[in-house]
N, C-alpha and C. Protein backbone atom coordinates (compact mmCIF):
# COMPACT_ATOMS: atom_id res chain seq x y z
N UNK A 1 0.85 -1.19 0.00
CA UNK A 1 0.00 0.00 0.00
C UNK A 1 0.89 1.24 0.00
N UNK A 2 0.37 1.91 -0.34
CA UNK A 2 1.41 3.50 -1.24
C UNK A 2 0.44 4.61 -0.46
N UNK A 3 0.64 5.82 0.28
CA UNK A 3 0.73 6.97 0.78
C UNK A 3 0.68 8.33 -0.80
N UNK A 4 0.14 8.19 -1.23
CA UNK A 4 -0.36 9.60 -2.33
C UNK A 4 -0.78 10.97 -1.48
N UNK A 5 0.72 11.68 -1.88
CA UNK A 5 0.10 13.26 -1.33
C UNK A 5 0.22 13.97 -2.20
N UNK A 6 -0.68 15.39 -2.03
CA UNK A 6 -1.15 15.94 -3.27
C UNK A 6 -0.47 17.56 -2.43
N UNK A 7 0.07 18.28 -2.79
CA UNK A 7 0.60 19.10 -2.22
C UNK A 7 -0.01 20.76 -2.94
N UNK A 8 -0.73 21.57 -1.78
CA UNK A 8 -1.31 22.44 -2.47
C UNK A 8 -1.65 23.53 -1.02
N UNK A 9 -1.87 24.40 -1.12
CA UNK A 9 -2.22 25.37 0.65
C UNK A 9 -3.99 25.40 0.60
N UNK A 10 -4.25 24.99 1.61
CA UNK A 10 -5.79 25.34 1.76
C UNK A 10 -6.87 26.46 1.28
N UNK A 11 -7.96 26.47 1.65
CA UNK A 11 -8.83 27.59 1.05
C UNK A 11 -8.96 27.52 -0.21
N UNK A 12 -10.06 28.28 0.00
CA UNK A 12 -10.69 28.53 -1.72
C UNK A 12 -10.09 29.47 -2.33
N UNK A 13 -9.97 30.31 -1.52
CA UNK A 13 -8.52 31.09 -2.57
C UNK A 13 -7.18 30.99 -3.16
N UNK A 14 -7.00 30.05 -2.66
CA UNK A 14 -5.77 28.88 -3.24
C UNK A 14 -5.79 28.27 -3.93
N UNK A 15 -7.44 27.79 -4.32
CA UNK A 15 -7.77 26.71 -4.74
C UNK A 15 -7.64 26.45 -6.08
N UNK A 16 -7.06 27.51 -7.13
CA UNK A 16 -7.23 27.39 -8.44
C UNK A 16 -5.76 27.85 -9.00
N UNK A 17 -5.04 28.23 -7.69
CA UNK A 17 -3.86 28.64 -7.64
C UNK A 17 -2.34 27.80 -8.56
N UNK A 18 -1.74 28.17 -9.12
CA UNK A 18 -0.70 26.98 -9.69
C UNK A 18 -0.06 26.12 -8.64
N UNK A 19 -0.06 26.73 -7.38
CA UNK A 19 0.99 25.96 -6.36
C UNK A 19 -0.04 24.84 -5.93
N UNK A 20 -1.69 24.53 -6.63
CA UNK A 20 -2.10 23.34 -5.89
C UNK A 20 -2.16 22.60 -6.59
N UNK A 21 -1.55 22.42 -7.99
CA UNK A 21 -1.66 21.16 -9.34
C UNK A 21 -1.58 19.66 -8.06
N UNK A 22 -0.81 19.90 -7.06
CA UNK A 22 -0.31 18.31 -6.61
C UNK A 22 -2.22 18.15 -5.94
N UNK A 23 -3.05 19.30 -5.60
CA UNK A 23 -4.37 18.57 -4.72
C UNK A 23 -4.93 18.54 -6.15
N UNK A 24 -5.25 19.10 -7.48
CA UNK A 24 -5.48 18.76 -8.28
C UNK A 24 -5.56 17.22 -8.98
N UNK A 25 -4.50 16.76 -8.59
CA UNK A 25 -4.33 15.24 -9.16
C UNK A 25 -5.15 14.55 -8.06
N UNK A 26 -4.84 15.04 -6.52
CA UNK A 26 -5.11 14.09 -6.11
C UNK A 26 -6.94 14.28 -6.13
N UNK A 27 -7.56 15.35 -6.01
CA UNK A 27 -8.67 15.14 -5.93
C UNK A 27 -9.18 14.57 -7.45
N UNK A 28 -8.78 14.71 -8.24
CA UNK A 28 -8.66 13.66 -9.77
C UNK A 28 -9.29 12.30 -9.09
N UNK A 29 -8.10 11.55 -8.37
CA UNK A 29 -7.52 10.42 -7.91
C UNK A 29 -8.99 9.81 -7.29
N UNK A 30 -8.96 10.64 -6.13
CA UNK A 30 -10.43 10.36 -5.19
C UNK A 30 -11.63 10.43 -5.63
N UNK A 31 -12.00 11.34 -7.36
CA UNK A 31 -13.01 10.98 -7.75
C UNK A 31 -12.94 10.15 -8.73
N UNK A 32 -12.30 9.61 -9.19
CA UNK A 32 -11.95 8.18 -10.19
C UNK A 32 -12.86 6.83 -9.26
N UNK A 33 -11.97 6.95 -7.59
CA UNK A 33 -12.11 6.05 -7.11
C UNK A 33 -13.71 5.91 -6.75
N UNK A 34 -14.28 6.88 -6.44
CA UNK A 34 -15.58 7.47 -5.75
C UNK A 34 -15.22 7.32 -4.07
N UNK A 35 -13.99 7.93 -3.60
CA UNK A 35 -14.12 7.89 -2.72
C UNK A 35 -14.54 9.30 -1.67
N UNK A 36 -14.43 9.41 -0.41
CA UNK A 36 -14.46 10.57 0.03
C UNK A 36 -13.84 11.19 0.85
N UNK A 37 -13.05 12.19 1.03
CA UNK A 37 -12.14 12.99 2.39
C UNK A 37 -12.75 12.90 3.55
N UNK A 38 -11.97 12.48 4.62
CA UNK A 38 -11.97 12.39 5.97
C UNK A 38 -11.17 13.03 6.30
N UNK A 39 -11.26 13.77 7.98
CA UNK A 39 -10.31 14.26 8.66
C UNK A 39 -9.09 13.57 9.25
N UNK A 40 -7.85 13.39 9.14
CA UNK A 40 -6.66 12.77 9.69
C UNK A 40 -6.69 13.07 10.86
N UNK A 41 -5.86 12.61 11.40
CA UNK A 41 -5.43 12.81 12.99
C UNK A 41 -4.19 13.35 13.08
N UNK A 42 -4.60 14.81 12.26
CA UNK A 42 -3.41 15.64 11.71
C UNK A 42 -3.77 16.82 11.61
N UNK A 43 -2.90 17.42 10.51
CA UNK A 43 -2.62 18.58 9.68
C UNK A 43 -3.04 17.58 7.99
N UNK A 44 -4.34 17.10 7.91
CA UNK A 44 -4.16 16.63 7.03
C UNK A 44 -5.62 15.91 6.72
N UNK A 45 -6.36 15.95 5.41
CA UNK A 45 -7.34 15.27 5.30
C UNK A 45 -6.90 13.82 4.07
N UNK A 46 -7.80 12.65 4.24
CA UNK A 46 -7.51 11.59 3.40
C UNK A 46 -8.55 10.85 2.50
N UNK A 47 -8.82 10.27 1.56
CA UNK A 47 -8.90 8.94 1.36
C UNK A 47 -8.49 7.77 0.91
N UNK A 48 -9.06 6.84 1.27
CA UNK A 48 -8.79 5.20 1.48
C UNK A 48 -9.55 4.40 0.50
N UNK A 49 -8.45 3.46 -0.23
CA UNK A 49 -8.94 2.09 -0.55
C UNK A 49 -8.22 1.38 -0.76
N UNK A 50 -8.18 -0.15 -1.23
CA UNK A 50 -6.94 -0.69 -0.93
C UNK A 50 -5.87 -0.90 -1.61
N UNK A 51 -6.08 -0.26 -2.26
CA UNK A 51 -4.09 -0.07 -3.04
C UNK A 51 -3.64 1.51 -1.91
N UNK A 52 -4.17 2.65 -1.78
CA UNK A 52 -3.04 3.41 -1.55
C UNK A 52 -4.07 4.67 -0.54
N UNK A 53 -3.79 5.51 0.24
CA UNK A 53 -4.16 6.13 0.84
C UNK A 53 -3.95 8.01 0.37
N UNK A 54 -4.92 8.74 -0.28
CA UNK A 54 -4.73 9.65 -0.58
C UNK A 54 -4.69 10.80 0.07
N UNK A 55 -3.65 11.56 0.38
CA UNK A 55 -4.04 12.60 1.40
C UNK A 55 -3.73 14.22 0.93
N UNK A 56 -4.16 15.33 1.03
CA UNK A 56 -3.80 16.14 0.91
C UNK A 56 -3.76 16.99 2.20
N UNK A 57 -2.31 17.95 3.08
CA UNK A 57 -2.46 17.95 3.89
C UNK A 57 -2.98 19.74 4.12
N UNK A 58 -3.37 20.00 5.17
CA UNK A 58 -4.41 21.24 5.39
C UNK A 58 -3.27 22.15 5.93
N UNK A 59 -2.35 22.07 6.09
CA UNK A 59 -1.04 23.46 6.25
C UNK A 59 -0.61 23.93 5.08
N UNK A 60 -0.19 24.52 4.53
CA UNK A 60 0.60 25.67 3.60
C UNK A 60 1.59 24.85 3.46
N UNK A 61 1.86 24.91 2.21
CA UNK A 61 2.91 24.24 0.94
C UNK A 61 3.93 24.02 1.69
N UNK A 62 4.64 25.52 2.04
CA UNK A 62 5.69 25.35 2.84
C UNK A 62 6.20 25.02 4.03
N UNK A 63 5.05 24.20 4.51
CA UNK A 63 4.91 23.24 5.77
C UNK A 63 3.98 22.48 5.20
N UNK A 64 4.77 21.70 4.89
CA UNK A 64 3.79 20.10 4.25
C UNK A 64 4.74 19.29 5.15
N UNK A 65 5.84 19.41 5.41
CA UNK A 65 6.43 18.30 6.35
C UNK A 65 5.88 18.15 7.46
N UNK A 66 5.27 18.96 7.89
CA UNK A 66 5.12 18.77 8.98
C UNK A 66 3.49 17.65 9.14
N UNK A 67 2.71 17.86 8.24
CA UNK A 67 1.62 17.14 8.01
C UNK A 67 1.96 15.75 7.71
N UNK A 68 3.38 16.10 6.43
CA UNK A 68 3.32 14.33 5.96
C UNK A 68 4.28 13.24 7.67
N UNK A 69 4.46 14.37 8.41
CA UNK A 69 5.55 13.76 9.28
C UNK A 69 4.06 13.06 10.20
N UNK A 70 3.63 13.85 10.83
CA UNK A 70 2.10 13.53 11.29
C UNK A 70 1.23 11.71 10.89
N UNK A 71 1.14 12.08 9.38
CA UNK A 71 1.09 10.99 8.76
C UNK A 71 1.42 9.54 8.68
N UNK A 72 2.51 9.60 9.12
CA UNK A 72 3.90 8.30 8.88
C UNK A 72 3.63 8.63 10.63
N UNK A 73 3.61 8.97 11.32
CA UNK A 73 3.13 9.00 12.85
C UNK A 73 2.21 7.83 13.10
N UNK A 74 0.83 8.50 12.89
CA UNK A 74 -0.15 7.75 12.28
C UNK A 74 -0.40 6.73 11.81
N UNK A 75 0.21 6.41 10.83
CA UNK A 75 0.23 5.23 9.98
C UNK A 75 1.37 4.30 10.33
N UNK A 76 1.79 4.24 11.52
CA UNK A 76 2.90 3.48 11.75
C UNK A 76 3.26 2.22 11.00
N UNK A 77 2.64 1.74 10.11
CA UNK A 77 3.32 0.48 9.70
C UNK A 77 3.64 1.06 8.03
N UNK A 78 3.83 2.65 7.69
CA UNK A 78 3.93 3.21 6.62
C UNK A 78 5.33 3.37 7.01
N UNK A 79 6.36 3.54 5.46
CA UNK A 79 8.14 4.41 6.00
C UNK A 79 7.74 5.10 4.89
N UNK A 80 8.74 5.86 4.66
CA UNK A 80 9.13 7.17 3.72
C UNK A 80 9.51 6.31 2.28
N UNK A 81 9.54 4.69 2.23
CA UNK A 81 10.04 4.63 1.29
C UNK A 81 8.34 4.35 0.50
N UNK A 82 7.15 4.26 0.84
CA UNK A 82 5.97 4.53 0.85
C UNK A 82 5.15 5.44 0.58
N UNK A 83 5.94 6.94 0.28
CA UNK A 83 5.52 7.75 -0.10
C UNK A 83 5.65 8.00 -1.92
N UNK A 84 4.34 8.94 -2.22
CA UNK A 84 4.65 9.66 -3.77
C UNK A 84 4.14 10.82 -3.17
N UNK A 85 5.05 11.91 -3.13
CA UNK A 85 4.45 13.84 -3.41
C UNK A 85 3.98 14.14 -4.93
N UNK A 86 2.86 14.35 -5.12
CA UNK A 86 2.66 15.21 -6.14
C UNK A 86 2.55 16.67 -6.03
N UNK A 87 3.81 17.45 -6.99
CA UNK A 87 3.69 18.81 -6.47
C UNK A 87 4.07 19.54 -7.88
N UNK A 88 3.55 20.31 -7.88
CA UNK A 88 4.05 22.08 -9.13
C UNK A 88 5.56 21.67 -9.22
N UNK A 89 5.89 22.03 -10.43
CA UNK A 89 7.26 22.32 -10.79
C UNK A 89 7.43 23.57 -11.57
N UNK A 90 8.15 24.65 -11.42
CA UNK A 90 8.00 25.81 -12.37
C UNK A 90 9.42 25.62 -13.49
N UNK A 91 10.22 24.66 -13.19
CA UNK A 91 10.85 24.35 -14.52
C UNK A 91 10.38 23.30 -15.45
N UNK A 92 9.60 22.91 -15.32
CA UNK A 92 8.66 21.96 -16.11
C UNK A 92 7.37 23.15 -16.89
N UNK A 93 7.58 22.62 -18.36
CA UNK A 93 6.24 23.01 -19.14
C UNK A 93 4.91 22.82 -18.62
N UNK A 94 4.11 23.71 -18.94
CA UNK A 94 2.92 23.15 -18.53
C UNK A 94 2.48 21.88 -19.26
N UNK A 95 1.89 20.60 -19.26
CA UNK A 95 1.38 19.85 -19.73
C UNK A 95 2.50 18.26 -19.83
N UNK A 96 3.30 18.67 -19.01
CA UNK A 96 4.52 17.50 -19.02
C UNK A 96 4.67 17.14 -17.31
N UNK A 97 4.67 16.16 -17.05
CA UNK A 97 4.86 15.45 -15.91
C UNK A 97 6.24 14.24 -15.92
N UNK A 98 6.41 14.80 -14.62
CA UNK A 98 8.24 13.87 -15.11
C UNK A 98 8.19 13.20 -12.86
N UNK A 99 8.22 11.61 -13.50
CA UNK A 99 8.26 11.26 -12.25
C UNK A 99 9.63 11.12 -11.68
N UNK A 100 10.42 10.90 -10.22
CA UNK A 100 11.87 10.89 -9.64
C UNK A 100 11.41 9.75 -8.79
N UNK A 101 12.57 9.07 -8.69
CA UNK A 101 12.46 8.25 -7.03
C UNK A 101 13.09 8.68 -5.92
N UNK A 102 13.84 9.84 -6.40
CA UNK A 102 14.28 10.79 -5.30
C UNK A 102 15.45 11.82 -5.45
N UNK A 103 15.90 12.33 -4.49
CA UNK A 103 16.16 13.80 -5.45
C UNK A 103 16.09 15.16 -4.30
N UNK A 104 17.13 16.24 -4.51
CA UNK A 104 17.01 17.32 -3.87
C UNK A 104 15.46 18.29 -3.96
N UNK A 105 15.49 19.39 -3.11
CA UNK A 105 14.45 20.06 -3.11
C UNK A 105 13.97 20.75 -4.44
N UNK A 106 15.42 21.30 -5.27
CA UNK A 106 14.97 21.81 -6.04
C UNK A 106 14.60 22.90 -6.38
N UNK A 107 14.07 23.85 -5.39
CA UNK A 107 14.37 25.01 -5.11
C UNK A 107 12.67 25.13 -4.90
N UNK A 108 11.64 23.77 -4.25
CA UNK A 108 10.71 23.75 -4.15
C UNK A 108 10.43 23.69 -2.62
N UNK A 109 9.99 25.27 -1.84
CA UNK A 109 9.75 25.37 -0.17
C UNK A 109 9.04 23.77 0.43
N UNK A 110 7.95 23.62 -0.70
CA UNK A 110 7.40 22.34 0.33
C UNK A 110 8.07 20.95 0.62
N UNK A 111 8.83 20.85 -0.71
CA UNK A 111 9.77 19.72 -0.67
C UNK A 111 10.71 20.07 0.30
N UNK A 112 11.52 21.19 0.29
CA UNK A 112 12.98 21.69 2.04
C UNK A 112 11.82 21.18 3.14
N UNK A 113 10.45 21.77 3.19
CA UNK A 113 9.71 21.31 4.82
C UNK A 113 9.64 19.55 4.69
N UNK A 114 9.66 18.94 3.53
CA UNK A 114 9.43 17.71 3.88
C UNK A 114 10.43 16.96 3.96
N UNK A 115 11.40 17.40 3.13
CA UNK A 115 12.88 16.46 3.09
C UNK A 115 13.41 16.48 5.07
N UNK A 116 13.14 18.41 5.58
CA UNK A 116 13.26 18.58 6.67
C UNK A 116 13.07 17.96 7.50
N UNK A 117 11.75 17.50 7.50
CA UNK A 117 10.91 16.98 8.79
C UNK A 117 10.89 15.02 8.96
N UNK A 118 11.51 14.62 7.45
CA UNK A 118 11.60 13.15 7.12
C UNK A 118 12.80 13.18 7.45
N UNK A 119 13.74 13.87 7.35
CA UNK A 119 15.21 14.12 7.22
C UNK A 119 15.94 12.71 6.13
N UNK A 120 15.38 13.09 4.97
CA UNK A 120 15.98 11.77 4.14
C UNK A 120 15.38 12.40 2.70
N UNK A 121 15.65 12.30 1.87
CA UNK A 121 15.39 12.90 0.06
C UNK A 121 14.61 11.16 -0.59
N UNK A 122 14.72 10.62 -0.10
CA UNK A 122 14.62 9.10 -0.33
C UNK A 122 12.95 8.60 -0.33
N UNK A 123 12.22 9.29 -1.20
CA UNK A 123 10.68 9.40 -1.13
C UNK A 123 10.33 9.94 -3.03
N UNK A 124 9.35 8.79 -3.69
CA UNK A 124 9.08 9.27 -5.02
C UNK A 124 8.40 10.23 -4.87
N UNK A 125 8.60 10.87 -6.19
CA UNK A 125 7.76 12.34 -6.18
C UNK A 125 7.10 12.32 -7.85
N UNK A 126 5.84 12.72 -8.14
CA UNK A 126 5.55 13.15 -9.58
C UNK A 126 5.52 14.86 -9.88
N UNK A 127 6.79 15.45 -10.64
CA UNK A 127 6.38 16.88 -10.45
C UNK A 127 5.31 17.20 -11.61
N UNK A 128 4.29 17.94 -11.78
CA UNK A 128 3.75 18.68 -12.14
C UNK A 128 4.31 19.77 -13.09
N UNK A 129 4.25 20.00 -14.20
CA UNK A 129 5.07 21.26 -14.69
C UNK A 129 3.99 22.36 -15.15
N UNK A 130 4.22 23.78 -14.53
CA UNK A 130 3.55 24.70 -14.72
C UNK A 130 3.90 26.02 -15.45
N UNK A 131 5.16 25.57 -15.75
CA UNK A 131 5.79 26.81 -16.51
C UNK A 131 4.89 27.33 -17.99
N UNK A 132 5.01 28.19 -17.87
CA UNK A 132 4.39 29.05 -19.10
C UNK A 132 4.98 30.19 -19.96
N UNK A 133 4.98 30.71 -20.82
CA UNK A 133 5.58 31.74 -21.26
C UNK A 133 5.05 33.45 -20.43
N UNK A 134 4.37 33.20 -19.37
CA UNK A 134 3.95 33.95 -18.55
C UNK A 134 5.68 34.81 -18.18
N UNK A 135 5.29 35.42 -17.32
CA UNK A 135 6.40 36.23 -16.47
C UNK A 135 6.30 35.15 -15.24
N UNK A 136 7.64 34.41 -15.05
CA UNK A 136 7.16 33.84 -13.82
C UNK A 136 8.05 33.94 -12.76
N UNK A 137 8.89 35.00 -12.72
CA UNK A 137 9.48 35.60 -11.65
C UNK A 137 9.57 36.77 -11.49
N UNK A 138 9.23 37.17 -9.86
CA UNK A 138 9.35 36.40 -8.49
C UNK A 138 8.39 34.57 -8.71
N UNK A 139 9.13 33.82 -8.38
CA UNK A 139 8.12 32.56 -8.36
C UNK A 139 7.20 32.60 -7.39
N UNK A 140 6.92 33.11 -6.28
CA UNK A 140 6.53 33.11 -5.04
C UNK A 140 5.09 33.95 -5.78
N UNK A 141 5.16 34.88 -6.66
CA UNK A 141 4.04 35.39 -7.25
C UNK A 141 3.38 34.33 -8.39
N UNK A 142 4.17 34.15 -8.85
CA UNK A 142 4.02 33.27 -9.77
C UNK A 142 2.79 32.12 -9.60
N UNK A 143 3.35 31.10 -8.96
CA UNK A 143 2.74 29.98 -8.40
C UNK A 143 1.16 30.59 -7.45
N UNK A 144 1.40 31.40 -6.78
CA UNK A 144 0.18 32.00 -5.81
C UNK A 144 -1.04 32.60 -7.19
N UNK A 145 -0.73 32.54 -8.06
CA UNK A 145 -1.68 32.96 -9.49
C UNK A 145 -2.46 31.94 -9.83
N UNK A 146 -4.06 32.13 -10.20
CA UNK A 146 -4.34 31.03 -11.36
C UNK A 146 -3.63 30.96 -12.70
N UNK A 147 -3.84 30.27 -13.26
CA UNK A 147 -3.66 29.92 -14.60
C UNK A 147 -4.83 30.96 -15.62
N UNK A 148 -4.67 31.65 -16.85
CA UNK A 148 -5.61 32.20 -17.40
C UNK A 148 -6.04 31.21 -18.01
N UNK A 149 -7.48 31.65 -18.20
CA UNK A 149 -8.19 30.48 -18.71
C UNK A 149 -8.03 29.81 -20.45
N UNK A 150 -6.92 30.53 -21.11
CA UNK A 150 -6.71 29.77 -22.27
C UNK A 150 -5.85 28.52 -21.56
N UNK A 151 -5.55 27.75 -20.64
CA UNK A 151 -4.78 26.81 -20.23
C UNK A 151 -5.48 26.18 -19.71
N UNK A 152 -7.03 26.19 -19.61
CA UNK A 152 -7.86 25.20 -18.56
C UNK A 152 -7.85 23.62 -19.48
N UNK A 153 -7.99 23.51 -20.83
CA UNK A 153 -8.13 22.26 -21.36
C UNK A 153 -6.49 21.60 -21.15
N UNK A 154 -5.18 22.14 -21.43
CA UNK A 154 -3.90 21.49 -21.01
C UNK A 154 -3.94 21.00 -19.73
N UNK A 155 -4.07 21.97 -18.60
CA UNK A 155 -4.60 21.63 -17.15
C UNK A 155 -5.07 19.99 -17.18
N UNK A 156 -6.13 20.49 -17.71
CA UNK A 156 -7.06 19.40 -17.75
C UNK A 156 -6.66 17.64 -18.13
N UNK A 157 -5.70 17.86 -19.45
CA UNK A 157 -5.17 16.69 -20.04
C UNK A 157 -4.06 16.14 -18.79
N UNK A 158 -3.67 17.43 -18.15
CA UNK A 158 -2.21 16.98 -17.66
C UNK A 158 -2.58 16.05 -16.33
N UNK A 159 -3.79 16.54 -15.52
CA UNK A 159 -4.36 16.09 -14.13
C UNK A 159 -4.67 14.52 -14.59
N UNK A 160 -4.90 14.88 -16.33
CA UNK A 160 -5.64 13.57 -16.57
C UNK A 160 -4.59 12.44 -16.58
N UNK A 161 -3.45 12.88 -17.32
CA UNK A 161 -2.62 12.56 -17.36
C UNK A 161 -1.46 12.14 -16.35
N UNK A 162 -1.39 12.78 -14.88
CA UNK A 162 -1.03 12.18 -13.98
C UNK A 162 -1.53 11.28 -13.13
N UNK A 163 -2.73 11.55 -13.21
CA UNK A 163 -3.66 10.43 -12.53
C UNK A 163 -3.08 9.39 -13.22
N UNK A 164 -3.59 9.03 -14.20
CA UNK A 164 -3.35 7.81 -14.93
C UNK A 164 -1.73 7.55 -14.75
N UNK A 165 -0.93 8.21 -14.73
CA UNK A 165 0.44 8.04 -14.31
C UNK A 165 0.68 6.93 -13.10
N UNK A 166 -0.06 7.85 -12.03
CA UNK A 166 -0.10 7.56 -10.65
C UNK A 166 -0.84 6.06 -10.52
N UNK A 167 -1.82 5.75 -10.90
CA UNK A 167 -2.55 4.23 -11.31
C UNK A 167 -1.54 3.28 -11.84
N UNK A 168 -0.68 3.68 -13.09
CA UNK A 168 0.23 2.40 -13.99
C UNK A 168 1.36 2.42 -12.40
N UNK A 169 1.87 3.70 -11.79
CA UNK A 169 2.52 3.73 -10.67
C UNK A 169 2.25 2.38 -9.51
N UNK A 170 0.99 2.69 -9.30
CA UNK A 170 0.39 1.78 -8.09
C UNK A 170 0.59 0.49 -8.68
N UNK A 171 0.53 0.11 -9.79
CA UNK A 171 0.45 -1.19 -10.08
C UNK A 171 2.12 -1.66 -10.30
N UNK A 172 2.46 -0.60 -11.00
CA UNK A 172 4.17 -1.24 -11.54
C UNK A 172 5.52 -0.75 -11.00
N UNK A 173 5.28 0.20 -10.10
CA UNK A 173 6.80 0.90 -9.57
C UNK A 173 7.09 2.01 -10.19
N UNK A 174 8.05 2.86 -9.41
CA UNK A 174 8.79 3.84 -10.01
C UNK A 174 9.67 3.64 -11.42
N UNK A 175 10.20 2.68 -11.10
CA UNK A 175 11.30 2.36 -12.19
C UNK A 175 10.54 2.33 -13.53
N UNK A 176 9.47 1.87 -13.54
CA UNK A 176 8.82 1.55 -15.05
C UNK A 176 7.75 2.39 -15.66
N UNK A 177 7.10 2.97 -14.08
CA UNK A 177 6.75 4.38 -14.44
C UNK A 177 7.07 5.04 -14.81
N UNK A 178 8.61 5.68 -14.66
CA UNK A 178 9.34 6.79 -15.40
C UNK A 178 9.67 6.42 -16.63
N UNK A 179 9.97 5.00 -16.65
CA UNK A 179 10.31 4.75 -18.23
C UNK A 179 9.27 4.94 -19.34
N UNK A 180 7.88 4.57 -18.42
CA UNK A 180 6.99 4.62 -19.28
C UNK A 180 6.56 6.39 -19.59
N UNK A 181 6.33 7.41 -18.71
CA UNK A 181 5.67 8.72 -18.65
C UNK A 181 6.57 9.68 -18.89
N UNK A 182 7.78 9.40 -18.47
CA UNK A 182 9.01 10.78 -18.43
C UNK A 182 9.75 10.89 -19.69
């Protein structure tokens, strides 16, 4: 069983924001399954079935460690080698998804809080790519933006497109996932 986090900051004003592509997939994920969010015994809401546990956690991007640490608390018979982050990448195109089995931060705040709080880089990740021919620095502005709406159908393919990533994932591993999507 596999730990799916979807990495994005709470509220509805966030909610359409580039920095939440990772709750994007995952709420993808949870309505594929028909499942539904519950409250964790966290910084963190989930759902469950039996391949993998989906969570997206309810703190700010840049404290996601501290939720996914919560988590692996929780779930004691879960390790870090059990995890996938799905999160924004702003050196990635929009509409391209590139999976890692592990790997520095990157220059991504939520990944430093989680590498932080796991103290280990040793956790798959699917990044998300959101780059655009936009202006996208300061990134910190950047990412806190929606997307204009000529990008809602790419959006769309790409969520579709990691989901389904994340599924051939659950069934076959990192290793063959990347060979197959990246």
């Amino acid at each position: 069983m596999k730990i799916i986090i979807g990495l994005g900051n709470p509220g509805d004003n966030y909610s359409l924001t580039k920095h939440n592509a990772g709750f994007w997939v995952i709420d993808s994920l949870v309505k594929q399954c028909s499942l539904k969010y519950k409250n964790g015994k966290g910084d963190f809401i989930y759902a469950k079935n039996q391949k993998c546990i989906f969570v997206k956690p309810t703190t700010f991007v840049n404290n996601s460690g501290l939720a996914i640490k919560q988590i692996l608390n929780y779930y004691d018979k879960f390790d870090v080698e059990d995890l996938m982050v799905v999160y924004d990448d702003i050196d990635i195109d929009l509409g391209k998804i590139r999976f890692k089995a592990e790997g520095s931060d990157g220059g991504h705040n939520g990944l430093k809080s989680i590498i932080y709080h796991l103290e280990t880089e040793c956790f798959d990740r699917l990044k998300i790519g959101i780059a655009t021919s936009l202006k996208m620095r300061p990134s910190e502005n950047y990412v806190l933006k929606p997307f204009p709406s000529k990008y809602n159908k790419l959006i769309n393919e790409v969520v579709l497109s990691a989901s389904d990533g994340i599924n051939y994932y659950l069934e076959n591993g990192i290793v063959e996932t990347m060979n197959k999507f990246n």
